[in-house]
Protein backbone atom coordinates (compact mmCIF):
# COMPACT_ATOMS: atom_id res chain seq x y z
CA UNK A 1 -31.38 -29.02 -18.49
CA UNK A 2 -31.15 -28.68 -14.80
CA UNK A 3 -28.15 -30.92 -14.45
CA UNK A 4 -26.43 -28.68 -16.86
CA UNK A 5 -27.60 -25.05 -15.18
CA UNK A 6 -26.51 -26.37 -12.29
CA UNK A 7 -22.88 -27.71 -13.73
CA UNK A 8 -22.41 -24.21 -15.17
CA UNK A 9 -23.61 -22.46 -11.79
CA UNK A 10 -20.64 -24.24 -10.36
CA UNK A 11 -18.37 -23.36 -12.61
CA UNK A 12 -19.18 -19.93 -12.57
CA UNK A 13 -18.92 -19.68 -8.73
CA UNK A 14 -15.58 -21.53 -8.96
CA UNK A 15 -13.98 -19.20 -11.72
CA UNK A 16 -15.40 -15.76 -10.41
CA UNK A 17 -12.58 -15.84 -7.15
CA UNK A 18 -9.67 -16.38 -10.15
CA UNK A 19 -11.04 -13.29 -12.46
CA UNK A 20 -11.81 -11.15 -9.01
CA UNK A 21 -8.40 -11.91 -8.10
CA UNK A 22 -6.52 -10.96 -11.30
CA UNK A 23 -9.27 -7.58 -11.37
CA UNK A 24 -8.44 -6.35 -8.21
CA UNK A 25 -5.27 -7.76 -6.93
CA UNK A 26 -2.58 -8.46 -10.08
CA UNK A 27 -3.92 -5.49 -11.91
CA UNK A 28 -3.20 -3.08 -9.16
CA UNK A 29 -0.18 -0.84 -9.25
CA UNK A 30 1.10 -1.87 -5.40
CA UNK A 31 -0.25 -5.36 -5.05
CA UNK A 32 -0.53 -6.34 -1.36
CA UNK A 33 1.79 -9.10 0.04
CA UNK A 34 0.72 -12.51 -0.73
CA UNK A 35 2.35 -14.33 1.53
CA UNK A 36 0.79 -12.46 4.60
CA UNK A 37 -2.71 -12.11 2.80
CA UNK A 38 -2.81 -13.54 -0.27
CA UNK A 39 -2.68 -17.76 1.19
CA UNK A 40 -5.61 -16.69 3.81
CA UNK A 41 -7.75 -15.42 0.82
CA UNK A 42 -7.20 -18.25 -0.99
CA UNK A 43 -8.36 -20.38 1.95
CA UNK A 44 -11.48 -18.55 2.18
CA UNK A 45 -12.47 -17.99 -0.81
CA UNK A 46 -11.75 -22.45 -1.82
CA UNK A 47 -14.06 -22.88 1.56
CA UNK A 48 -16.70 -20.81 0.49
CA UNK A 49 -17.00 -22.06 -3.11
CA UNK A 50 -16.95 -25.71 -1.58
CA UNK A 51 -19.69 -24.81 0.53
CA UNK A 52 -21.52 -23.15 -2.11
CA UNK A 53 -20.46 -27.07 -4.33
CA UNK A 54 -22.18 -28.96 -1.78
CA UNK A 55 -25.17 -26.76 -1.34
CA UNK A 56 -26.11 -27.31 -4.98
CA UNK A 57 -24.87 -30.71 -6.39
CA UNK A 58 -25.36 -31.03 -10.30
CA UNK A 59 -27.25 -34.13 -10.13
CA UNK A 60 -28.25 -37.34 -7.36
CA UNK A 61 -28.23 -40.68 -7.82
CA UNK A 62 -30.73 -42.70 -5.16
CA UNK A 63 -28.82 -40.26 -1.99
CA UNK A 64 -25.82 -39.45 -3.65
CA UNK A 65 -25.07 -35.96 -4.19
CA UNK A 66 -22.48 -35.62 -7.20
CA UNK A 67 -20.56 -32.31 -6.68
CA UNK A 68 -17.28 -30.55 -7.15
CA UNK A 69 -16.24 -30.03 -3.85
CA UNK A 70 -13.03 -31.49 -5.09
CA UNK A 71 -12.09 -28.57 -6.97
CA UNK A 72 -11.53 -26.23 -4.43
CA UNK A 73 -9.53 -28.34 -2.15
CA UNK A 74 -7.30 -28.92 -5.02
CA UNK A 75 -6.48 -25.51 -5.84
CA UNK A 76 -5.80 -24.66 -2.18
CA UNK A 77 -3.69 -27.49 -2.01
CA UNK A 78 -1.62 -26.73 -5.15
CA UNK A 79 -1.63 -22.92 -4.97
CA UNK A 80 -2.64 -21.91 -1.16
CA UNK A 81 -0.15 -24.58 0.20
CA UNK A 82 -1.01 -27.13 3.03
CA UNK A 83 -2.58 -24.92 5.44
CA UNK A 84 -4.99 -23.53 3.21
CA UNK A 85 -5.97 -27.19 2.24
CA UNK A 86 -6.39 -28.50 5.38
CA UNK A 87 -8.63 -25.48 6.28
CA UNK A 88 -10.88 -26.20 3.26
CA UNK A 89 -10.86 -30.08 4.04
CA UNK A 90 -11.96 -29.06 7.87
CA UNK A 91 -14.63 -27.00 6.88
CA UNK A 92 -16.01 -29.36 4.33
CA UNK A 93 -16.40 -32.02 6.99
CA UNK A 94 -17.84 -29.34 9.55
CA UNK A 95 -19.97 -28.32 6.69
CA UNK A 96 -21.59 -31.80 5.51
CA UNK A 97 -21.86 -33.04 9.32
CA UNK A 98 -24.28 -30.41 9.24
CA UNK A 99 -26.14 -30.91 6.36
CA UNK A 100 -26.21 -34.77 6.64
CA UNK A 101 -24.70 -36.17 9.45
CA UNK A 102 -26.00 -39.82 8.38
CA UNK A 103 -23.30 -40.29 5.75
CA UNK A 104 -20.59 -38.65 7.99
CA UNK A 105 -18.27 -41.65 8.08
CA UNK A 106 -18.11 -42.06 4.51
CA UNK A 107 -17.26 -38.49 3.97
CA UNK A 108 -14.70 -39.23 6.91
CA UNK A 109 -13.46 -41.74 5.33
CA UNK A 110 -13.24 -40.36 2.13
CA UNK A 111 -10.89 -37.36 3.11
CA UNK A 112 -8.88 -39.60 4.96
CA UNK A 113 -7.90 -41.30 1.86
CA UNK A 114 -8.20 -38.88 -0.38
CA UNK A 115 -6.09 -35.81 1.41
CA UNK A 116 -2.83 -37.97 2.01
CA UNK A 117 -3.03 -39.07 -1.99
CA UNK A 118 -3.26 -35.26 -2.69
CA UNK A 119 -0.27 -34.81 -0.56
CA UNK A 120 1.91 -37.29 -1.64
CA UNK A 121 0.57 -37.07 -5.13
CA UNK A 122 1.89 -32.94 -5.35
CA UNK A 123 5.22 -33.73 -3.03
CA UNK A 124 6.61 -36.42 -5.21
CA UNK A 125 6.00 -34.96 -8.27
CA UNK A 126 7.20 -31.65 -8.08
CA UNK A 127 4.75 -30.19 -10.68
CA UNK A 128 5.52 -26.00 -10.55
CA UNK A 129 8.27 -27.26 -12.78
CA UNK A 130 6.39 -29.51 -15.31
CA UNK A 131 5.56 -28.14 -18.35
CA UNK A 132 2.71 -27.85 -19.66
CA UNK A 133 1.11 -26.66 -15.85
CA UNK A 134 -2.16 -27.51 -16.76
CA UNK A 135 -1.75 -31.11 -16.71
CA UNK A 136 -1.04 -32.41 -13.92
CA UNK A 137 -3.40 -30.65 -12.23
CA UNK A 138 -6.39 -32.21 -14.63
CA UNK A 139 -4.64 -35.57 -13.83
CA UNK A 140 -5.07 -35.06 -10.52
CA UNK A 141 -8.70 -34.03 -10.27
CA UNK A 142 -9.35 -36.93 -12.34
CA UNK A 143 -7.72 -39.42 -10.35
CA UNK A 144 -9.24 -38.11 -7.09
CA UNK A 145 -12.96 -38.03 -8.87
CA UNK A 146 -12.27 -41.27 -9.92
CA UNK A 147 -10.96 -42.26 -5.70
CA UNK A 148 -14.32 -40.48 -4.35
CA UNK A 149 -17.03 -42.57 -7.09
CA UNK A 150 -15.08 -45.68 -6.50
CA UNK A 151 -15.36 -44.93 -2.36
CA UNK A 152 -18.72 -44.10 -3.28
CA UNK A 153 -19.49 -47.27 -5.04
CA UNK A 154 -18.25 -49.42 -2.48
CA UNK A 155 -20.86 -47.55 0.47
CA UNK A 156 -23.51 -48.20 -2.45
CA UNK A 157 -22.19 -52.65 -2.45
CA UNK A 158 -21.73 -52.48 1.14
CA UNK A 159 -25.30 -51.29 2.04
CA UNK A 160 -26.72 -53.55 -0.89
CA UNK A 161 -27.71 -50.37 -3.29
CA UNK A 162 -27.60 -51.30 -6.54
CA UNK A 163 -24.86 -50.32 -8.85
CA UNK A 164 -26.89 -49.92 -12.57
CA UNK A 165 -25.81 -48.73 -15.76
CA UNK A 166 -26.69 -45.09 -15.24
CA UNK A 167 -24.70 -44.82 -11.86
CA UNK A 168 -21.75 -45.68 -14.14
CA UNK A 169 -22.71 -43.71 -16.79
CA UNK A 170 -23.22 -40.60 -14.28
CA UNK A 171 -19.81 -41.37 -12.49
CA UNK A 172 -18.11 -41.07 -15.46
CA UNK A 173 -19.27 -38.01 -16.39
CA UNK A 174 -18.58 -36.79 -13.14
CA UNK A 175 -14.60 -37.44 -13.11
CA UNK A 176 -15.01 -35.87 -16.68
CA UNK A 177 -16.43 -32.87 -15.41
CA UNK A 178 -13.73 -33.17 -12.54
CA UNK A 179 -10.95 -33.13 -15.16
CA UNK A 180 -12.90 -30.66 -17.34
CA UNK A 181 -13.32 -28.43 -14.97
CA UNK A 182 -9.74 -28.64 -13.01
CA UNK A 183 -7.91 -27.81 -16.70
CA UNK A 184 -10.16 -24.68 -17.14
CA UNK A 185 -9.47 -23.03 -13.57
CA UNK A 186 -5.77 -24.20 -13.99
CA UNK A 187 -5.44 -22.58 -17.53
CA UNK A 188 -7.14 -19.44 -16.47
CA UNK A 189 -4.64 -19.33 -13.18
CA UNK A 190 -1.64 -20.05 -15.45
CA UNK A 191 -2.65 -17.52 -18.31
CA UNK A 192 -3.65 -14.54 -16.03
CA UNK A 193 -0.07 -14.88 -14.10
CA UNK A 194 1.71 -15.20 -17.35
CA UNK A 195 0.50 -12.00 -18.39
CA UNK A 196 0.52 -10.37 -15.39
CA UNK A 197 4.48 -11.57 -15.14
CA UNK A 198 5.13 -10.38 -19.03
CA UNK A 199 3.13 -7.14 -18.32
CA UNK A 200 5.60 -6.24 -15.43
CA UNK A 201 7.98 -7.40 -18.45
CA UNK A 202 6.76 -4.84 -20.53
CA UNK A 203 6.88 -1.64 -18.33
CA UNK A 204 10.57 -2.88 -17.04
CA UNK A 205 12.12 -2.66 -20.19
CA UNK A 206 10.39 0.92 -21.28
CA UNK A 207 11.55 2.15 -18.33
CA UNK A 208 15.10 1.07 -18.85
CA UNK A 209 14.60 1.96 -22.48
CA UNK A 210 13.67 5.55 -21.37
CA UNK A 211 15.98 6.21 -18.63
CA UNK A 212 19.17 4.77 -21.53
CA UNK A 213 17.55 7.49 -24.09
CA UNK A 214 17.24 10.16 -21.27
CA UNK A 215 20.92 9.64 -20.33
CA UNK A 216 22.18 9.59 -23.70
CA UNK A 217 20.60 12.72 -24.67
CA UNK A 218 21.84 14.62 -21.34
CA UNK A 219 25.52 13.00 -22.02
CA UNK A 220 25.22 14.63 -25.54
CA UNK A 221 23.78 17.77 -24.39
CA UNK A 222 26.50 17.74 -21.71
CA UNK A 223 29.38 17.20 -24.10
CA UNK A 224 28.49 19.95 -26.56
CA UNK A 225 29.55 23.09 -24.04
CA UNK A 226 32.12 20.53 -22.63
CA UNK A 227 33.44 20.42 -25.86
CA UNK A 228 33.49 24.14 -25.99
CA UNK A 229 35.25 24.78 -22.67
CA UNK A 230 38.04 22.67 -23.36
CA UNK A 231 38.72 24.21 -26.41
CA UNK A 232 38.71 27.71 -25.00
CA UNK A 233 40.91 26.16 -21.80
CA UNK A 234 43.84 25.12 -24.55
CA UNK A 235 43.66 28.19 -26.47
CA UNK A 236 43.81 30.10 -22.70
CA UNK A 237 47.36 27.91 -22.18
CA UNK A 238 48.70 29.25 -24.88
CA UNK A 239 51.48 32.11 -24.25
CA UNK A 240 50.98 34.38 -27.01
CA UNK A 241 46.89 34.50 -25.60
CA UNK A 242 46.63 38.42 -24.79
CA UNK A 243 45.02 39.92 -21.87
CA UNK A 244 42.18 40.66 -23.56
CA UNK A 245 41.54 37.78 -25.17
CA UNK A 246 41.54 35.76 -21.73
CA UNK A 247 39.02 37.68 -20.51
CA UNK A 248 36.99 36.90 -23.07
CA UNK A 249 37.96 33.12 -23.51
CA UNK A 250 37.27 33.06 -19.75
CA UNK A 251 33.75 34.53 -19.76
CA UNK A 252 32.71 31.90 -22.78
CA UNK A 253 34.43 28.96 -20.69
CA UNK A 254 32.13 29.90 -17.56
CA UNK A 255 29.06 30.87 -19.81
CA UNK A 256 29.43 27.38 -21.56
CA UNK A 257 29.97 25.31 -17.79
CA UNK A 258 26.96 27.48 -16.70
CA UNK A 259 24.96 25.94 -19.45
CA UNK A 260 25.46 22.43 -18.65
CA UNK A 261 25.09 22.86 -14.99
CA UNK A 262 21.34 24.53 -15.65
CA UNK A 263 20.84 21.08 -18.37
CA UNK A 264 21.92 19.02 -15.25
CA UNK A 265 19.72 21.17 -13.01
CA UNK A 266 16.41 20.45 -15.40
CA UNK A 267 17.25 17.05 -15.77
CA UNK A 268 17.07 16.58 -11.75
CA UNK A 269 13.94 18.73 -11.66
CA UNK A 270 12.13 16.24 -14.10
CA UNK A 271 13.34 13.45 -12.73
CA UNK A 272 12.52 14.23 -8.91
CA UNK A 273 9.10 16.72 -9.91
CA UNK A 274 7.12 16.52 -7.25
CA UNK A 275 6.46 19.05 -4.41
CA UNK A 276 7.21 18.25 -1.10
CA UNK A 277 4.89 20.11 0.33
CA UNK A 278 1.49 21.13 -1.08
CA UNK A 279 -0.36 24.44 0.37
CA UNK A 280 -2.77 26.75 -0.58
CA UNK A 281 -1.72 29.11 -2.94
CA UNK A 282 -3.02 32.76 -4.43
CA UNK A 283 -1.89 32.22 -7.80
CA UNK A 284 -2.54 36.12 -7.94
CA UNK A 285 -0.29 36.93 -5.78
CA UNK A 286 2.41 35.09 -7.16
CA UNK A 287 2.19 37.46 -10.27
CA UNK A 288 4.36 39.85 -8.56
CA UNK A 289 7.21 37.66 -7.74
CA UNK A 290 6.27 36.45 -11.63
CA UNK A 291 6.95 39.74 -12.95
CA UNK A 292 10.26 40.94 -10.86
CA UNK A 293 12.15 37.71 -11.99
CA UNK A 294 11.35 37.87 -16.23
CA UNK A 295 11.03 41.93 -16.37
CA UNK A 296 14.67 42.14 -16.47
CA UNK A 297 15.26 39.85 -19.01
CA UNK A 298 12.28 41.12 -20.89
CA UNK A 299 13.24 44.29 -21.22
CA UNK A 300 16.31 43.28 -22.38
CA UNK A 301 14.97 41.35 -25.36
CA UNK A 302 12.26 44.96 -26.29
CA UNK A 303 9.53 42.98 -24.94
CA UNK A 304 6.45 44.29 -23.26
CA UNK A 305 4.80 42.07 -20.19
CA UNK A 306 1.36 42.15 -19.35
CA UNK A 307 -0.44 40.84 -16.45
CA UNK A 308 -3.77 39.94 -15.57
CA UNK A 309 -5.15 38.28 -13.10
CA UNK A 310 -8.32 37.67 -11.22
CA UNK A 311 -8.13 38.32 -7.34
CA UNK A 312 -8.39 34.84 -5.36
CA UNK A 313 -7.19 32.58 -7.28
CA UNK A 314 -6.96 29.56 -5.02
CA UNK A 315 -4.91 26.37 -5.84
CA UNK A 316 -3.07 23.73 -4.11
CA UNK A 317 0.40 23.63 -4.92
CA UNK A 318 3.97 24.08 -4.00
CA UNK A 319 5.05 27.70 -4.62
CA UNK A 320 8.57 27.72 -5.88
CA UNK A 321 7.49 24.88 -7.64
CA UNK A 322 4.59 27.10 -9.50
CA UNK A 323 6.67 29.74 -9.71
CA UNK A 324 9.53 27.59 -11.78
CA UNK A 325 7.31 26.24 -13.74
CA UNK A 326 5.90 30.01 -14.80
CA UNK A 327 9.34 31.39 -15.70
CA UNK A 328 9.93 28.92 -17.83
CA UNK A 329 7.08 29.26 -20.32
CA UNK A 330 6.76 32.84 -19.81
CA UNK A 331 10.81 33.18 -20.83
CA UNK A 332 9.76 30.28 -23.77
CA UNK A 333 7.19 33.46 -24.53
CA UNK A 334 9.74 36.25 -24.36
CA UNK A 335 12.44 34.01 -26.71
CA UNK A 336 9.60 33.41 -29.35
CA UNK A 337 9.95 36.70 -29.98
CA UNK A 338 13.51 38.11 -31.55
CA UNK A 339 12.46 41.05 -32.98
CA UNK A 340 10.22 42.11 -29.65
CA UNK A 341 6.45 41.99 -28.80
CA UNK A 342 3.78 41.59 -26.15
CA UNK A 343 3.65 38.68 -23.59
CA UNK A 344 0.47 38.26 -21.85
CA UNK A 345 -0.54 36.61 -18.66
CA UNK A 346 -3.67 36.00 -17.61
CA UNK A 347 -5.24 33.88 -14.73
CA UNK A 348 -9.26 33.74 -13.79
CA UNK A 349 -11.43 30.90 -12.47
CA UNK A 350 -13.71 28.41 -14.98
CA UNK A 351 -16.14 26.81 -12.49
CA UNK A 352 -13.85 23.78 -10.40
CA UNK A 353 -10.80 25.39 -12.38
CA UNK A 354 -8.37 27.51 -12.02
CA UNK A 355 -6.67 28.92 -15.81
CA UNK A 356 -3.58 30.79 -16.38
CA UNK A 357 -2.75 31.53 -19.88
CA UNK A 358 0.64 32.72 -21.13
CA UNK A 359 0.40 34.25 -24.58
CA UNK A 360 2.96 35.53 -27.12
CA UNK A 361 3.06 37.13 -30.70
CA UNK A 362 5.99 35.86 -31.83
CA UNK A 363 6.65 32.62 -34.66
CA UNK A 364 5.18 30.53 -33.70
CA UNK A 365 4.87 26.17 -34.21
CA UNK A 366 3.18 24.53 -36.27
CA UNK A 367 0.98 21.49 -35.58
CA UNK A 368 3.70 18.56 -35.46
CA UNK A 369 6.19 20.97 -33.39
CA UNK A 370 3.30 21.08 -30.93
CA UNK A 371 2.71 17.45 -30.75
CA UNK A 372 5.90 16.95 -29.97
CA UNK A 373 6.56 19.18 -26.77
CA UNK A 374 7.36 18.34 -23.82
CA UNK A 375 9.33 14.96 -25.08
CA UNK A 376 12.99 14.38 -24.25
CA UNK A 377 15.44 16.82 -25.30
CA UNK A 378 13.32 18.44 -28.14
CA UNK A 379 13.53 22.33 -28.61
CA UNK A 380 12.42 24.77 -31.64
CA UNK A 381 15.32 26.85 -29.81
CA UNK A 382 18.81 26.38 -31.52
CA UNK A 383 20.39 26.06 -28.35
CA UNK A 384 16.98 24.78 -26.31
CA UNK A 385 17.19 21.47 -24.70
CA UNK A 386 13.61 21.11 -24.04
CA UNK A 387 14.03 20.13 -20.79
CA UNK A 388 12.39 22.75 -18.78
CA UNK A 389 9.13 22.38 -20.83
CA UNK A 390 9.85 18.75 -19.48
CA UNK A 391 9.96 19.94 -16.20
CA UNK A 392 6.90 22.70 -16.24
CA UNK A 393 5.06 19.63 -17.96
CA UNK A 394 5.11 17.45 -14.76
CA UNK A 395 5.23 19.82 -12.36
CA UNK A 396 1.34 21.10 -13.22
CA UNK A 397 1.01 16.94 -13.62
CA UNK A 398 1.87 16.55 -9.98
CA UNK A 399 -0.20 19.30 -8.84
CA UNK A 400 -3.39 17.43 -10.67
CA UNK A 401 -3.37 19.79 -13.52
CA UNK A 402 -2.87 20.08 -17.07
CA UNK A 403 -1.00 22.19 -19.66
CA UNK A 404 -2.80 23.17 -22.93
CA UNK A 405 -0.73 24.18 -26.24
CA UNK A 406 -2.32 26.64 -29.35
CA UNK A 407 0.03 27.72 -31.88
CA UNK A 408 0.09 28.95 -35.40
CA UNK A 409 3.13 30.06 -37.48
CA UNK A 410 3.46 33.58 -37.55
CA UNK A 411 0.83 34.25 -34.87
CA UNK A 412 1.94 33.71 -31.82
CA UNK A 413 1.77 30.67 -29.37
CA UNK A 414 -0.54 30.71 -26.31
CA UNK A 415 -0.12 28.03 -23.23
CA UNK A 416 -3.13 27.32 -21.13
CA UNK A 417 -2.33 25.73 -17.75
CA UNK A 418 -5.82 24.25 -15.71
CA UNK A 419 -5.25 23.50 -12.11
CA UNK A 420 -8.04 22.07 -9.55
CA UNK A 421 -9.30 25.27 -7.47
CA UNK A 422 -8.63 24.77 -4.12
């Protein structure tokens, strides 16, 4: 049982660089340059795991120690390149002159045999292109296994050891292990950048799948008051067109460009969010500029503001950022309500939180209308285009907070924004 616990040791310390690597290298959003770090980490990490090889051999034969130093010298070889072998092969001699500097010249030997084979062996047969990867790279730990027992087995003649039945028995398992061994590290390597390269993939095409479904729907919400202005612009050519009707053609022709300039204006806004600068805010004391820019168009709609807020209420965030984002679910608010009502804002602290709530009386959503706010280009307004709950959306995003959405039909609709206090 020890031989095996020891086998599996090795294998464990041999496989736990590859899984490290793919936890906190390839799964990482920015992924650090791997030609300027990622060759020197594969060097030292192959060096250490061939130390760590030698230091515990899974079984001895009469002086022999029976390890897979091998291993890691291969992979820096095939996926470190040349340098990174080399610096694995040096330390491995440094490292068994020091442990046993009787049997130096074999080991001497033995890398000066087996490196150039490696070498030659990966230049001529061009195997990043072979298919199935894992292969070749077996093949080749096998062949080298078998190269170090036969060396072995020669140094064994040569200074009269015997060579029995269980030294051959033992060498083949070790060039199976070799080959055993090689395939699983190669098919783990192969697998993890396979999915790493179809998980890229993946977030690629939803992004160009988004960005062709965000254009579309601002090209048709475009083309709708394009539509309308042209129509109005060949009516306006006409002669018989009175003064009076001009005037009015005119006023719908600039009302209707006015609209799509504010849909292009949204769609910049959610597609460039974030604040360039971040300071400390009084969310408090932005109620007043709150109040002077929707009072207007308030009143003109019969309904009633009310504000509340606690005194100091600290945040970090990007004022006209803030203050965007509050006109346009407090005007969502006043346009809830046709026939009139009562819009209330409210702000106070919860602990690490700061909470603004806008609340409104008016019709309300129902459950599924709510679940599907703040997606492209949906609106329960006839002519909404949902964009600047888009925009409102990831603005709090970008300021670490979160937007909250209660609704029932007929009673009213209330949004809850939580930023981080300050």
């Amino acid at each position: 049982m020890n031989v095996i616990d020891d086998l599996l040791l090795n294998i464990l310390v041999l496989t736990s660089p590859i899984l490290l690597c793919h936890i906190l290298w390839l799964d990482r959003p920015n992924p650090f340059n791997f030609r300027r770090l990622g060759r020197p980490l594969i060097g030292l990490s192959c060096s250490m795991a061939a130390i760590f090889c030698m230091s515990h051999p899974f079984f001895t034969i009469t002086g022999d120690d029976f390890d897979l130093r091998i291993i890691p010298v291969l992979v820096a070889f095939l996926y470190g390149g040349i340098r990174s072998g080399l610096t694995v092969s040096t330390i491995i001699l440094a490292y068994a002159f020091y442990i046993d500097g009787s049997n130096f010249i074999s080991i001497i030997t033995l890398s000066a045999l087996l490196v150039p084979f490696i070498l030659a062996f990966i230049a001529l047969s061009n195997w990043k292109h072979l298919t199935p990867k894992v292969m070749f790279p077996s093949l080749l730990a096998f062949i080298s296994a078998i190269a170090t027992f036969c060396i072995t087995m020669l140094y064994r003649i040569g200074s009269f050891v015997a060579v029995d039945k269980p030294f051959l028995l033992y060498g083949l398992l070790f060039c199976l292990v070799h080959m055993l061994t090689m395939w699983l590290l190669t098919y783990l390597i192969v697998r993890i950048r396979e999915n790493s390269a179809m998980r890229q993939e993946v977030q690629r095409s939803e992004k160009l799948n988004v960005l062709s479904e965000l254009a579309a729907s601002v090209a048709h919400e475009i083309r709708n008051p394009m539509t309308v202005a042209r129509g109005f612009m060949q009516i306006l050519s006409q002669s018989t067109v009175t003064e009076e009707k001009k005037l009015i053609y005119t006023s719908m022709v600039i009302e209707e460009i006015d609209r799509a300039q504010n849909i292009i204006t949204d769609y910049l806004s959610f597609a460039k969010p974030q604040a360039e600068k971040l300071e400390e805010l009084d969310v408090s004391s932005l109620s007043h500029k709150l109040i002077n820019l929707i009072n207007p168009y308030a009143a003109m709609r019969g309904v009633e503001v009310s504000i509340d807020m606690e005194p100091a209420l600290l945040v970090k965030a990007n004022s006209e950022k803030l203050i965007q984002c509050l006109v346009n679910l407090t005007k969502n608010g006043i346009e809830a309500m046709p026939s009139g009502g009562l819009l209330q804002v409210s702000g106070f602290r919860d602990k690490t939180k700061i909470i603004l709530q806008i609340k409104d009386n008016g019709i309300g959503m129902t459950a599924e209308q709510v679940d599907r706010l703040g997606t492209p280009f949906y609106s329960t307004k006839n002519k909404g285009t949902g964009l600047g709950l888009m925009v409102s959306y990831r603005i709090i995003k970008t300021f670490g907070g979160l937007i909250d959405v209660t609704s029932e039909p007929e009673h009213g609709t209330c949004f809850t924004i939580s930023l981080p206090a300050a």
